[in-house]
N, C-alpha and C. Protein backbone atom coordinates (compact mmCIF):
# COMPACT_ATOMS: atom_id res chain seq x y z
N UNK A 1 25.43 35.87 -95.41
CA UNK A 1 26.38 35.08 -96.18
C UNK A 1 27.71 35.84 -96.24
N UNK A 2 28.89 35.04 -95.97
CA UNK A 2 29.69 35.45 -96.07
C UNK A 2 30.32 36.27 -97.64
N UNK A 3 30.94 37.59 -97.49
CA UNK A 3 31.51 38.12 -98.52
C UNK A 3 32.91 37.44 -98.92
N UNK A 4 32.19 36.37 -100.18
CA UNK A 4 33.59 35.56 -100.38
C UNK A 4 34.72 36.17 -101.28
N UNK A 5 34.39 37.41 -101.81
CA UNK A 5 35.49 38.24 -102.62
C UNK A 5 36.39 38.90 -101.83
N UNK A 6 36.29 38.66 -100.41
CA UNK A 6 36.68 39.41 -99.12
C UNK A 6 38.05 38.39 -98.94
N UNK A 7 39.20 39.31 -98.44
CA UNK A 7 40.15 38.56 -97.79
C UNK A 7 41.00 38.01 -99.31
N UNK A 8 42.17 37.18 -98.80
CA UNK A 8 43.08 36.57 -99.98
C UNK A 8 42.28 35.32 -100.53
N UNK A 9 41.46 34.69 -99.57
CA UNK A 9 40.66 33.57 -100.35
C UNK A 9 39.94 34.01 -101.65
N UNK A 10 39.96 33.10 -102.84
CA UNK A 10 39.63 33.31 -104.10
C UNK A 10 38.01 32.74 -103.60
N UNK A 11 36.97 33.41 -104.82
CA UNK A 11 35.77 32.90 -104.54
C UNK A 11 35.64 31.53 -105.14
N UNK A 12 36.10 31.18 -106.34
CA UNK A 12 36.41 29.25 -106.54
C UNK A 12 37.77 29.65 -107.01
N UNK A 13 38.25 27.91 -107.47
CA UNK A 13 39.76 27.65 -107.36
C UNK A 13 38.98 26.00 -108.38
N UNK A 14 38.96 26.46 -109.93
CA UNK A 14 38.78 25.18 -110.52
C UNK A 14 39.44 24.17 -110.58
N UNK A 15 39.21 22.58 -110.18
CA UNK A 15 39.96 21.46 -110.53
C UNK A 15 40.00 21.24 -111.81
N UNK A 16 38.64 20.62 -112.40
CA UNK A 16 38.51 20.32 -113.47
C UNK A 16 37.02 20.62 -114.06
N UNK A 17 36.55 20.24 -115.15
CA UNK A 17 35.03 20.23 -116.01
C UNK A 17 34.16 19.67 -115.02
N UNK A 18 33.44 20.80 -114.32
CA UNK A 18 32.18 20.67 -113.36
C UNK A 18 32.75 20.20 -111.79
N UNK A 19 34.04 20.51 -111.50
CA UNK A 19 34.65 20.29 -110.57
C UNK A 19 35.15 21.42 -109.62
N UNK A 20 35.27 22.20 -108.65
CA UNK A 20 35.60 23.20 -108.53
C UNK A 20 35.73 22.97 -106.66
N UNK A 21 36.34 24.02 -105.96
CA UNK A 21 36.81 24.18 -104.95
C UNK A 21 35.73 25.66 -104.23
N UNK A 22 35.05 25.65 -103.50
CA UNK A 22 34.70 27.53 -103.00
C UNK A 22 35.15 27.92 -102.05
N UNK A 23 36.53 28.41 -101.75
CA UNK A 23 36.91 28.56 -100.55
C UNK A 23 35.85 29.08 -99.17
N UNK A 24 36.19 29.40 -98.18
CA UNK A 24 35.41 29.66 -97.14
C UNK A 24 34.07 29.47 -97.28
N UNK A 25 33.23 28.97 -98.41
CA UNK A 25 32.21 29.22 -98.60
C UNK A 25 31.17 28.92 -97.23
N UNK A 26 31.82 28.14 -96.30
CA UNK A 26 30.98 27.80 -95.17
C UNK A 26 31.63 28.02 -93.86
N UNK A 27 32.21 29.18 -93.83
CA UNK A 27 32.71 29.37 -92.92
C UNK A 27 32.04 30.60 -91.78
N UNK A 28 30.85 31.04 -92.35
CA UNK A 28 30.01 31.61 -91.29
C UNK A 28 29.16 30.77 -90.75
N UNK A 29 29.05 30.03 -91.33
CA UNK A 29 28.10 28.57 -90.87
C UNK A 29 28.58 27.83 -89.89
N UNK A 30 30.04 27.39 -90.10
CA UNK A 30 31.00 26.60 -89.24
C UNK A 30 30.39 26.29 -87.56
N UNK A 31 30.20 27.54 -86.92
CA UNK A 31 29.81 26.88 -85.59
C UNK A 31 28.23 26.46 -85.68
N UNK A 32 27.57 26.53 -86.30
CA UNK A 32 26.41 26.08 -85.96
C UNK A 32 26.25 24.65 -86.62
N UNK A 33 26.64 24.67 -87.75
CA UNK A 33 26.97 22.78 -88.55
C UNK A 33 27.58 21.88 -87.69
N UNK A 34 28.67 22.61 -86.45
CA UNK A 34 29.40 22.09 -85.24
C UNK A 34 28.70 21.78 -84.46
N UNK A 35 27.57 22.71 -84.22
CA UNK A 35 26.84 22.09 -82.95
C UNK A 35 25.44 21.04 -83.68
N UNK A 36 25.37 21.05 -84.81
CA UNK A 36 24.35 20.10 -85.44
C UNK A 36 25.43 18.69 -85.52
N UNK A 37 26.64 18.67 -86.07
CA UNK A 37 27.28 17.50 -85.92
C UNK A 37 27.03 16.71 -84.43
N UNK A 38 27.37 17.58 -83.35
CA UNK A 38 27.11 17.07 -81.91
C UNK A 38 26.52 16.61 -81.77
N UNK A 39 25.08 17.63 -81.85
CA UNK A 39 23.59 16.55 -81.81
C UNK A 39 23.03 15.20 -82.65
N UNK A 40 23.59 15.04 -83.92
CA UNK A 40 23.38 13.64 -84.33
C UNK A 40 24.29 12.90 -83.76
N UNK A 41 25.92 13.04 -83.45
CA UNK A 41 26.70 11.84 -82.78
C UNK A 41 25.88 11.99 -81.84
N UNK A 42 24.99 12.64 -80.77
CA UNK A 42 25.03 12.17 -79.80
C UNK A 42 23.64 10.99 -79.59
N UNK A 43 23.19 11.03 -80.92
CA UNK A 43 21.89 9.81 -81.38
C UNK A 43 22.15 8.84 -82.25
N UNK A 44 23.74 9.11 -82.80
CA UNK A 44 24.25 8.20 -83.52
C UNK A 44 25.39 7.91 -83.45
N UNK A 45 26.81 7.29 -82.30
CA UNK A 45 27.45 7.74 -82.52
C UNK A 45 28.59 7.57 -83.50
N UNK A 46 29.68 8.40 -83.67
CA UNK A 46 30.48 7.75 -84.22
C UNK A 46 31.32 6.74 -84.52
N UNK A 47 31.41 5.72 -85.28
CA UNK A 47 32.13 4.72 -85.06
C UNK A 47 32.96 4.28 -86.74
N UNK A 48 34.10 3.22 -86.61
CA UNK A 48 34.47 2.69 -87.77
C UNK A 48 34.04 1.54 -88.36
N UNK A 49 33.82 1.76 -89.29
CA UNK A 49 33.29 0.74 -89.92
C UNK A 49 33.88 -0.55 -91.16
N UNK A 50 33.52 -1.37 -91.21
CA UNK A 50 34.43 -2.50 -91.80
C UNK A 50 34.29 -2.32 -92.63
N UNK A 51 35.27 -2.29 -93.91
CA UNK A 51 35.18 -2.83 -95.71
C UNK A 51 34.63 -4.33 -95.64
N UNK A 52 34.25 -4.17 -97.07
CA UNK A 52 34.06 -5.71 -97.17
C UNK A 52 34.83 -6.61 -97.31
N UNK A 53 36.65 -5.93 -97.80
CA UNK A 53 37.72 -6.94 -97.41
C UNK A 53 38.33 -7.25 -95.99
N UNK A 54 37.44 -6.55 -94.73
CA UNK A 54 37.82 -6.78 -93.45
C UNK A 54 38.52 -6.02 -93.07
N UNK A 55 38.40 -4.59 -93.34
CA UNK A 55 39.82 -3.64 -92.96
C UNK A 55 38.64 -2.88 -92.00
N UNK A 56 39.26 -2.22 -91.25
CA UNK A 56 38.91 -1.32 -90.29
C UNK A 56 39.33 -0.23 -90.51
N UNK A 57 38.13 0.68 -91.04
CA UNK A 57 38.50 2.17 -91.46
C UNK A 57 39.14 3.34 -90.43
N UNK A 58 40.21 4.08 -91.31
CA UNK A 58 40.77 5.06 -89.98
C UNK A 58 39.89 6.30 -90.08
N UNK A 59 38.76 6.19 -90.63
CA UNK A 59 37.84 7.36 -90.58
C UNK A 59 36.54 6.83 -89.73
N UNK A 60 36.28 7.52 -88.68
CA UNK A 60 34.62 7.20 -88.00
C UNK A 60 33.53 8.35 -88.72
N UNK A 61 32.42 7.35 -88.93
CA UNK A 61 31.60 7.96 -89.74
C UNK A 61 29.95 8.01 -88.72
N UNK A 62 29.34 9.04 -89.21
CA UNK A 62 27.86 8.71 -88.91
C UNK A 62 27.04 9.40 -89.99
N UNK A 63 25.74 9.35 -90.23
CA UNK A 63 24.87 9.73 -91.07
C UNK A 63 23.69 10.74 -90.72
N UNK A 64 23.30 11.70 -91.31
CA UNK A 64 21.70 11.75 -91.24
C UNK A 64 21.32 11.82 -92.47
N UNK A 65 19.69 12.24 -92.39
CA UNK A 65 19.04 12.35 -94.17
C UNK A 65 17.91 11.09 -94.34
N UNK A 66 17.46 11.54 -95.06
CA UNK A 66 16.93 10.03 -95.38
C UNK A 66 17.25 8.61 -95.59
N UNK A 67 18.51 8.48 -96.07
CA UNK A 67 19.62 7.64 -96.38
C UNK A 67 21.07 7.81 -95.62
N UNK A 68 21.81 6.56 -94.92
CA UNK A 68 22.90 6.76 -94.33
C UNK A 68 23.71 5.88 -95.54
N UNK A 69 24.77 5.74 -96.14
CA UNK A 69 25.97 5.36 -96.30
C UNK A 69 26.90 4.43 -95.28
N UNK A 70 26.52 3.21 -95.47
CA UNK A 70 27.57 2.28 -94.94
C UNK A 70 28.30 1.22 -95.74
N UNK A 71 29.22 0.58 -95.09
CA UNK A 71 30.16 -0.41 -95.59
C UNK A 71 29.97 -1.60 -94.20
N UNK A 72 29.85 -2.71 -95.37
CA UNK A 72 30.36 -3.94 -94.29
C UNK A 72 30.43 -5.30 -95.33
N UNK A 73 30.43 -6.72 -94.67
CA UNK A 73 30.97 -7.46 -95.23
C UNK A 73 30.22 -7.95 -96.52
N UNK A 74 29.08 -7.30 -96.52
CA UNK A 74 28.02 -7.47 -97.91
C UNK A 74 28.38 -6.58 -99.31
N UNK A 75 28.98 -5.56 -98.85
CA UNK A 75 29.23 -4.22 -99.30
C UNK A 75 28.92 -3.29 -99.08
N UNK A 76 28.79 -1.89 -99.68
CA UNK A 76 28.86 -0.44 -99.76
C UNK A 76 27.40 0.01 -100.28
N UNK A 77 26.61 0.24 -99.21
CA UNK A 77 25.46 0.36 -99.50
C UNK A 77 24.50 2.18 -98.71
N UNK A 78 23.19 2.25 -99.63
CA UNK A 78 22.94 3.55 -98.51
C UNK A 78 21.78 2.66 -97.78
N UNK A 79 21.44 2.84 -96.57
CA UNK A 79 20.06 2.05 -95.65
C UNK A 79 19.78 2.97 -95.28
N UNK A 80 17.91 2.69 -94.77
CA UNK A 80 17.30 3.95 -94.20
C UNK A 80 17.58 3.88 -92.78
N UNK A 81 18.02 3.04 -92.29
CA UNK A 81 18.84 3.00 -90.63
C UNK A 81 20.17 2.15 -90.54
N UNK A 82 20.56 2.83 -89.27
CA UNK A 82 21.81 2.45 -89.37
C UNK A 82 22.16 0.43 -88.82
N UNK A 83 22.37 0.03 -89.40
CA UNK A 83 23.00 -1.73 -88.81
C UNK A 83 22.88 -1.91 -87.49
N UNK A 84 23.62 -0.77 -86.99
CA UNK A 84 24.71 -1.38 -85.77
C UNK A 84 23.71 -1.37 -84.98
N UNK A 85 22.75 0.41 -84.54
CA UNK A 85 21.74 -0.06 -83.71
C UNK A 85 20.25 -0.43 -84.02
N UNK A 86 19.82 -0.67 -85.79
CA UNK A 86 18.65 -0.14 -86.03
C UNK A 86 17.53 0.50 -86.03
N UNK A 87 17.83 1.92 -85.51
CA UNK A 87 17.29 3.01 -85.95
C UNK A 87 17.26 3.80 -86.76
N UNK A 88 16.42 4.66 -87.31
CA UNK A 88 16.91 5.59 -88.45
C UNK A 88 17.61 6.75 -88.08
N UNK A 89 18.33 6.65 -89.40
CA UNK A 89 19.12 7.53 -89.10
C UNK A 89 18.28 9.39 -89.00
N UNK A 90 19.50 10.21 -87.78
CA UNK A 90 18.97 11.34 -87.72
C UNK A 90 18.67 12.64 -88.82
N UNK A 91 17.61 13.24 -88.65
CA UNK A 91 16.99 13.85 -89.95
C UNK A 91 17.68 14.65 -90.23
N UNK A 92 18.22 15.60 -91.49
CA UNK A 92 19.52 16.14 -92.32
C UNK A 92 18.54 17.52 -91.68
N UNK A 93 19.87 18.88 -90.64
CA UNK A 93 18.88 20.08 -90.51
C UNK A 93 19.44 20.52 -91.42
N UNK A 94 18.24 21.93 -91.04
CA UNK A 94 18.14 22.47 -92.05
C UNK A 94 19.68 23.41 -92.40
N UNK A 95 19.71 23.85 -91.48
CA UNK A 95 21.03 24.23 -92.34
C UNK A 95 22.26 23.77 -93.15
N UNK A 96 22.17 22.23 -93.11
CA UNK A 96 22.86 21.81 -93.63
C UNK A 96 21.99 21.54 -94.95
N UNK A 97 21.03 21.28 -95.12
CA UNK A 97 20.26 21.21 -96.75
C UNK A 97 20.56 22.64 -97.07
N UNK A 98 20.26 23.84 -97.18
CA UNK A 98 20.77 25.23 -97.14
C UNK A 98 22.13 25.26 -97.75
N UNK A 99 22.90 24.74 -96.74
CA UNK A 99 24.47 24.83 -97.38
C UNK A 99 24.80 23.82 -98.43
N UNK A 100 24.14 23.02 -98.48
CA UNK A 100 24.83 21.84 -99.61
C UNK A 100 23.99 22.51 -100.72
N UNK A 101 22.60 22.72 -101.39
CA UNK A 101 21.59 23.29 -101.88
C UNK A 101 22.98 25.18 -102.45
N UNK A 102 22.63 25.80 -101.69
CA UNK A 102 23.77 27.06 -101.99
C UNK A 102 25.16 26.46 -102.66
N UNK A 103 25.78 25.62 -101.85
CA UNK A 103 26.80 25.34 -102.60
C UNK A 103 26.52 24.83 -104.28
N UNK A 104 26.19 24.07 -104.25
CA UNK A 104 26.01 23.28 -105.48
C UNK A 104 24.85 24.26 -106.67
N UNK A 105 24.40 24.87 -106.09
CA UNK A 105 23.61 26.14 -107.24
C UNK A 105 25.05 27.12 -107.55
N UNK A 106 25.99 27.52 -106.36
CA UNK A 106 27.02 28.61 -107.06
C UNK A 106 28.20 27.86 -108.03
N UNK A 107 28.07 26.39 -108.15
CA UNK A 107 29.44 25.39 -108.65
C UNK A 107 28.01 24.86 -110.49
N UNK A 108 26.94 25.83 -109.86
CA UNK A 108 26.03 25.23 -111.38
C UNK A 108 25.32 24.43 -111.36
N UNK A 109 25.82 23.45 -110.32
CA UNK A 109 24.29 22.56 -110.31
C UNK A 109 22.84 22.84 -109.20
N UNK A 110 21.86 23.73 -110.43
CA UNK A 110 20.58 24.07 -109.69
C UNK A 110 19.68 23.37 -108.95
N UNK A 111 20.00 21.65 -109.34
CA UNK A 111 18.37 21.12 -109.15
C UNK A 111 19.00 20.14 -107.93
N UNK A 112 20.38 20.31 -107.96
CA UNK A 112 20.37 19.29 -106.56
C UNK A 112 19.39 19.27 -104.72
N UNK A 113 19.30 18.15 -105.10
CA UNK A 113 18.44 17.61 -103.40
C UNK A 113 18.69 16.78 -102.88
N UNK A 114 19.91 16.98 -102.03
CA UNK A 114 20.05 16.00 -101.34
C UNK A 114 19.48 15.29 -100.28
N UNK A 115 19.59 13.71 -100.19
CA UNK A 115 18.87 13.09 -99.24
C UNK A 115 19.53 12.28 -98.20
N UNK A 116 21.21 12.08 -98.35
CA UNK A 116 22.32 11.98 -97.61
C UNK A 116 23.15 12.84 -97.23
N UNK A 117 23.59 12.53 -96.25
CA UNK A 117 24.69 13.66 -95.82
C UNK A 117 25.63 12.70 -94.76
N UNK A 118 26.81 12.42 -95.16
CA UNK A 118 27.80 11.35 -94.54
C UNK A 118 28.52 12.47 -94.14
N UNK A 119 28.99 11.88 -92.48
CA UNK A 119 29.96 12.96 -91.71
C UNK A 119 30.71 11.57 -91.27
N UNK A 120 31.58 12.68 -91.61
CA UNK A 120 33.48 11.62 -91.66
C UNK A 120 33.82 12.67 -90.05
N UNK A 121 34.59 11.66 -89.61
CA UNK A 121 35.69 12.30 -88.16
C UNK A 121 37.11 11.72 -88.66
N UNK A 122 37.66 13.01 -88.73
CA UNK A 122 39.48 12.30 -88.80
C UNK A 122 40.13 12.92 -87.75
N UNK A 123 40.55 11.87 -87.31
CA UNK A 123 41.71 11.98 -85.96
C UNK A 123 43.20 12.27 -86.86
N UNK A 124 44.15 12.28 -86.18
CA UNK A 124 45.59 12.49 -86.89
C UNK A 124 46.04 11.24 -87.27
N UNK A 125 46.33 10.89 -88.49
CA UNK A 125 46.61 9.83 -89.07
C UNK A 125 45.24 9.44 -90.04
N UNK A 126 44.61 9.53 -89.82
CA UNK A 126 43.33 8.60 -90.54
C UNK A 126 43.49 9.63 -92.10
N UNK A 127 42.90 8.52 -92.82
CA UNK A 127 42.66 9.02 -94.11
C UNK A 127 41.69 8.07 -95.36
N UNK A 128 41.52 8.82 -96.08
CA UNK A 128 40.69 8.24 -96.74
C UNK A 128 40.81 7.67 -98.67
N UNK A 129 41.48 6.69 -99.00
CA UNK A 129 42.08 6.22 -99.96
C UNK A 129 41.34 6.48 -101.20
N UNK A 130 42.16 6.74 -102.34
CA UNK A 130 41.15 7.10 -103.90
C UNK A 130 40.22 5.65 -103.57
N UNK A 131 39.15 6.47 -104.37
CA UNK A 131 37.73 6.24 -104.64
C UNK A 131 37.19 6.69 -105.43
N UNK A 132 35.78 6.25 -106.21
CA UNK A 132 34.88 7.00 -106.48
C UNK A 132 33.68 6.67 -105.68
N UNK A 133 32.61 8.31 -105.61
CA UNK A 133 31.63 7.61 -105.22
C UNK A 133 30.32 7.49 -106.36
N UNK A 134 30.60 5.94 -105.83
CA UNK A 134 29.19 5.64 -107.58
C UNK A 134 28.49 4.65 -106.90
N UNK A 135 27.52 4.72 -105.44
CA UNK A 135 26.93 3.48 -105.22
C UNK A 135 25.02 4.57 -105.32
N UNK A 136 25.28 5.74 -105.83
CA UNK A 136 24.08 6.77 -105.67
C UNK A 136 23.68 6.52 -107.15
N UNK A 137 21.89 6.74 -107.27
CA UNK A 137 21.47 6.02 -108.46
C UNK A 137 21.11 6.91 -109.23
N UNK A 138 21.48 8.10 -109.10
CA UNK A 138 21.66 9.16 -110.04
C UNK A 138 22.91 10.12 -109.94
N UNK A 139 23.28 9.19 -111.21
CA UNK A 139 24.78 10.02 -110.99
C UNK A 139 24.65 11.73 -111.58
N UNK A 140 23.54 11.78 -112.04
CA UNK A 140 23.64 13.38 -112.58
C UNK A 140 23.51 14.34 -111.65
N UNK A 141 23.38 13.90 -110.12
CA UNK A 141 23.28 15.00 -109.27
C UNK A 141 24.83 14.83 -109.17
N UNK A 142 25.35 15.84 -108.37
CA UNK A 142 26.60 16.51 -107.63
C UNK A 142 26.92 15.45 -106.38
N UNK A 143 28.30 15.59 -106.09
CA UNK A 143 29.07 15.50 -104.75
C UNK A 143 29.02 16.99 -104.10
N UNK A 144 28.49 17.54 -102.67
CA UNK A 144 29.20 18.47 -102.08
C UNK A 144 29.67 18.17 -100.78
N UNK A 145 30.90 18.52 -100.23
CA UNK A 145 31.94 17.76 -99.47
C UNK A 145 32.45 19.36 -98.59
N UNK A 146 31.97 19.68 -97.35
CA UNK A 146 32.58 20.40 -96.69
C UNK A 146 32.96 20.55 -95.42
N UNK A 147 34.23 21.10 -95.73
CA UNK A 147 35.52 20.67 -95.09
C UNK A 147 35.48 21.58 -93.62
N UNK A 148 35.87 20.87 -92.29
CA UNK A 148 35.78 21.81 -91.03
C UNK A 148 36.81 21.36 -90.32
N UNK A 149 37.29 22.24 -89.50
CA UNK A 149 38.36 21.76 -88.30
C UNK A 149 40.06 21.85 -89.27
N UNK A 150 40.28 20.74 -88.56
CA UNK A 150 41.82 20.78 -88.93
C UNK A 150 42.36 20.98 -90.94
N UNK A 151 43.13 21.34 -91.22
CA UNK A 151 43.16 21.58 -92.89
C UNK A 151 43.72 19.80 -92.76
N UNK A 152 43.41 19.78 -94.17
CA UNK A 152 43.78 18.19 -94.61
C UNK A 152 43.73 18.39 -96.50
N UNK A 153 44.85 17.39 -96.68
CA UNK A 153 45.31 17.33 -98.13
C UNK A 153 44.27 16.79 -98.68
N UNK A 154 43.65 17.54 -100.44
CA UNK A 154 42.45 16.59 -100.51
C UNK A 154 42.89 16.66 -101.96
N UNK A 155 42.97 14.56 -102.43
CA UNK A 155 43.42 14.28 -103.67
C UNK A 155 42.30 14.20 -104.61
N UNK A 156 42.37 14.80 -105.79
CA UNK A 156 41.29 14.78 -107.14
C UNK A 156 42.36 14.33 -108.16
N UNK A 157 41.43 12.89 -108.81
CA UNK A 157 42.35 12.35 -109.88
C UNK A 157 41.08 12.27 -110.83
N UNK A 158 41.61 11.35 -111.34
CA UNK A 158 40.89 11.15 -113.23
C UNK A 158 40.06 9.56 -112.58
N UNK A 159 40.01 9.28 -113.62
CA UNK A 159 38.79 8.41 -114.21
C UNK A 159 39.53 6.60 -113.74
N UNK A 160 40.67 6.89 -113.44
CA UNK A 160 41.07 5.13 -113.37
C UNK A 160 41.80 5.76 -111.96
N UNK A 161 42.46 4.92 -111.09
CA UNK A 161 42.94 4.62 -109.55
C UNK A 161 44.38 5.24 -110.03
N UNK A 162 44.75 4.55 -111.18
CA UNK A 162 46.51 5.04 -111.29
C UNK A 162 46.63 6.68 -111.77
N UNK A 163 45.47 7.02 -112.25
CA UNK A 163 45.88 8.21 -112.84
C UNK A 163 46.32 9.30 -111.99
N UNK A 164 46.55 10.64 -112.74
CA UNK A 164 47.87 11.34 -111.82
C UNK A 164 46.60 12.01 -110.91
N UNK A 165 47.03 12.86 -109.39
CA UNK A 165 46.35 13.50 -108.87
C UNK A 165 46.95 14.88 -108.58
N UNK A 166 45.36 15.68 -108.65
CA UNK A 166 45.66 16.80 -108.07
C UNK A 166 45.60 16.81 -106.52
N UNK A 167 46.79 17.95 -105.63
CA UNK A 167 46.53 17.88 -104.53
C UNK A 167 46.18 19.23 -103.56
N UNK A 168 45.26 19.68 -103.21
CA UNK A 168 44.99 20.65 -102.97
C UNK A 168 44.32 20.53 -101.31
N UNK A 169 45.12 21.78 -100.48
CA UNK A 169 44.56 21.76 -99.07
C UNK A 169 43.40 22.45 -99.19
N UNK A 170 42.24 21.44 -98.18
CA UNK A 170 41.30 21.93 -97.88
C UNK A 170 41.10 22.87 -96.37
N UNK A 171 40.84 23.91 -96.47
CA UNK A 171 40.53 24.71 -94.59
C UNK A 171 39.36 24.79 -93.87
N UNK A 172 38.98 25.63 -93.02
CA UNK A 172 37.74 25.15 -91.80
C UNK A 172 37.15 25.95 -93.12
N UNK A 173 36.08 25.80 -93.33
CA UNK A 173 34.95 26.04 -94.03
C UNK A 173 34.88 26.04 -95.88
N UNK A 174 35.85 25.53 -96.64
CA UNK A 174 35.83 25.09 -97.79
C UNK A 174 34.89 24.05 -97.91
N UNK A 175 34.32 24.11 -99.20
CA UNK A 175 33.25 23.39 -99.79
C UNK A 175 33.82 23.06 -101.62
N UNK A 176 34.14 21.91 -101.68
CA UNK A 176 34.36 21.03 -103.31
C UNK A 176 33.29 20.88 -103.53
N UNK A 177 33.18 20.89 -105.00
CA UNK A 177 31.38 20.17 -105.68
C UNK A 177 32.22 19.68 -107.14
N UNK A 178 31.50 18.22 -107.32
CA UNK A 178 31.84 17.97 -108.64
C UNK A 178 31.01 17.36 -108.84
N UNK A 179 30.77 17.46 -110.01
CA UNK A 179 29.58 16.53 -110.83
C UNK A 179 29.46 16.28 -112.16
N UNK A 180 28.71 16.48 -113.11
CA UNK A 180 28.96 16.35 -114.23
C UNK A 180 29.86 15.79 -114.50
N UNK A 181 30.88 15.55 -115.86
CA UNK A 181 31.63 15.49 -116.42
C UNK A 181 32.64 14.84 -115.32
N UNK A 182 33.18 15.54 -114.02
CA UNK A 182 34.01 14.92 -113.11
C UNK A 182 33.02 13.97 -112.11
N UNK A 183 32.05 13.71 -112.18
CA UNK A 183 30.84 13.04 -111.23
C UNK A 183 31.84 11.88 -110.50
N UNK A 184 32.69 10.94 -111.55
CA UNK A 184 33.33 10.05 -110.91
C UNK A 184 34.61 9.81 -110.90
N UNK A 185 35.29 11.33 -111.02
CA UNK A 185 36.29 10.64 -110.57
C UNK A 185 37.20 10.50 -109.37
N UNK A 186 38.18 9.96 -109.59
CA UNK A 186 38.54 9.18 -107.70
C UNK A 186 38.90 10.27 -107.04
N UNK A 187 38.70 10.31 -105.54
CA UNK A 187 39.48 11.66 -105.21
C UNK A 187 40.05 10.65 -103.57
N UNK A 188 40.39 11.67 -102.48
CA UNK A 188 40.79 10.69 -101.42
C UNK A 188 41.37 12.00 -100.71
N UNK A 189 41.52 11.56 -99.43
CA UNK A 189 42.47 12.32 -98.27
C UNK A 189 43.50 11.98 -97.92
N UNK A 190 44.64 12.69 -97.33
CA UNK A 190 46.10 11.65 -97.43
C UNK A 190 45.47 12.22 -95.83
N UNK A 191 46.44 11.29 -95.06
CA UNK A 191 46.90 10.86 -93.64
C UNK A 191 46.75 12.37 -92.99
N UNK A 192 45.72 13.05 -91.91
CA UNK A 192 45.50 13.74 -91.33
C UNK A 192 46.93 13.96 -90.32
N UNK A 193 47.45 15.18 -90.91
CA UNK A 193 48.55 15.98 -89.57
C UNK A 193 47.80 16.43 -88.42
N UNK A 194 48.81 16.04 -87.09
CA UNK A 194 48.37 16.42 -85.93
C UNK A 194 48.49 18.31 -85.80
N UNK A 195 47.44 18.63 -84.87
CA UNK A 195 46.88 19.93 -84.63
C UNK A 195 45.98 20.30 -83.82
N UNK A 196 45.77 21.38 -83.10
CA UNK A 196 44.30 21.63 -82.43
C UNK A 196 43.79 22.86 -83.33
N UNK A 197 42.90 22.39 -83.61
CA UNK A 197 41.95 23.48 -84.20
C UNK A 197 40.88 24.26 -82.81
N UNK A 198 40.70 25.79 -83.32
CA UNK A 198 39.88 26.36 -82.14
C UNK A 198 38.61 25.87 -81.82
N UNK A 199 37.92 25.71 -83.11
CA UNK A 199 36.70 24.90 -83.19
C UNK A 199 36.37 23.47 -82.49
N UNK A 200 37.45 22.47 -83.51
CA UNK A 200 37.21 21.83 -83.54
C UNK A 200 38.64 20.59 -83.02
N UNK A 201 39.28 21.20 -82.19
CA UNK A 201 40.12 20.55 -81.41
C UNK A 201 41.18 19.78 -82.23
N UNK A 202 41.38 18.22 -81.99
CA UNK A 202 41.77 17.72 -82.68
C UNK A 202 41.66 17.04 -83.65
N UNK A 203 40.51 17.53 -84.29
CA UNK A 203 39.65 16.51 -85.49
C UNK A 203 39.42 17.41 -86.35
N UNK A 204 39.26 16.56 -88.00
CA UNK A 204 38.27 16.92 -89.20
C UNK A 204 37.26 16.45 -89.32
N UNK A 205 36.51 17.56 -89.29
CA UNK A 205 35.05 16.92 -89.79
C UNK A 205 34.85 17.09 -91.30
N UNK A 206 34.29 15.88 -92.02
CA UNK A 206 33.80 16.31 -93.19
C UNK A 206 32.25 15.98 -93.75
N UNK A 207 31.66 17.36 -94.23
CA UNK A 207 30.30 16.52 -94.56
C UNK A 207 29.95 16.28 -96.14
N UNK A 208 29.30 15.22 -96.16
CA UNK A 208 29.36 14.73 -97.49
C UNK A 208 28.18 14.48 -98.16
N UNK A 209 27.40 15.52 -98.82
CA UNK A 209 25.95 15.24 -99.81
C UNK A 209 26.05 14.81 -100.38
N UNK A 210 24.91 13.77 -100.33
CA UNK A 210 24.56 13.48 -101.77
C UNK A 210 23.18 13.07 -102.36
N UNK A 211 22.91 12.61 -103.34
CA UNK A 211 21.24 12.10 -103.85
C UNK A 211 21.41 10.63 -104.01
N UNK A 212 20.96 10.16 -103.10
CA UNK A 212 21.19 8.42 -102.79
C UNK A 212 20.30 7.70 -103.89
N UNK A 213 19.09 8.27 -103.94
CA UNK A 213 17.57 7.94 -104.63
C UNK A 213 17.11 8.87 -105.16
């Protein structure tokens, strides 16, 4: 494990009540979560997917875990396979239960288990608009959300869409966790700047736990 007291990165960087930032926390991990991303696009691949008001997302998504996370004209739902080709989705490795599990025990929450894990692809331009995520049926577990490839602006607001936001860059191996107290509130990505990352070329990857069921 990386020595996160090492270097100018702080070991967290609090947003708010049960909300917090761990810098690098996954950044010895980074190439191998890279080559586990590969292997599920290459059984699932990436693609965009429709809102239910008919928009075409500038983020391509795919899933593994027990549960995938999709959107379409029914709504925002988790399925145990994916729509497009009906299969299930690919099984969450292990190192990624490891890293979401570590993360979320050092941000306080012990008992999380996650059974989703949503991987976002952002090209330059794409982004991802305030939200909350509340379609998971226990909201007392955690969000953990970590960040790879290109840096990208990542917005944390309050409890309603208008309220003010915080804006804080995320880098290749940062990990956010919020839960509790902040469990819902909206957060979002502004519009991905162009870049090549060494890793990860011209893209962000982001992966996204959670407890669906």
């Amino acid at each position: 494990m990386l020595d996160l007291f090492s270097g100018e990165a702080p070991w967290s960087e609090p947003l708010a009540e049960g909300a917090l930032i761990l810098r690098r926390f996954a950044l010895v991990q980074a190439g191998d979560l890279l080559k586990e991303i590969e292997h599920i696009a290459a059984r699932n691949p990436f693609y965009h997917r429709i809102t239910p008001g008919g928009h075409r997302m500038s983020v391509a998504m795919t899933n593994c875990g027990d549960f995938g996370w999709s959107t379409d004209s029914r709504g925002y739902q988790y399925r145990r396979e994916d729509q497009q080709s009906g299969h299930r989705w690919p099984a969450m490795p292990a190192c990624f239960r490891a890293l979401a599990v570590q993360a979320a025990g050092a941000a306080g929450f012990r008992e999380f288990n996650p059974d989703a894990c949503l991987i976002n692809r952002y090209a330059p331009g794409a982004k991802l608009t305030l939200h909350q995520d509340k379609d998971e049926k226990d909201l007392r577990q955690p969000i953990v959300s970590v960040s790879l490839g290109l840096p990208a602006v990542f917005l944390f607001g309050g409890f309603e869409r208008e309220a003010a936001t915080q804006r804080r860059l995320l880098e290749h191996g940062d990990v956010v966790v919020w839960g509790g107290p902040s469990r819902l509130r909206f957060h979002g990505i502004l519009p991905l700047k162009a870049g090549i990352h060494p890793q990860c070329g011209a893209f962000r990857y982001n992966l996204t736990f959670r407890r669906a069921f």
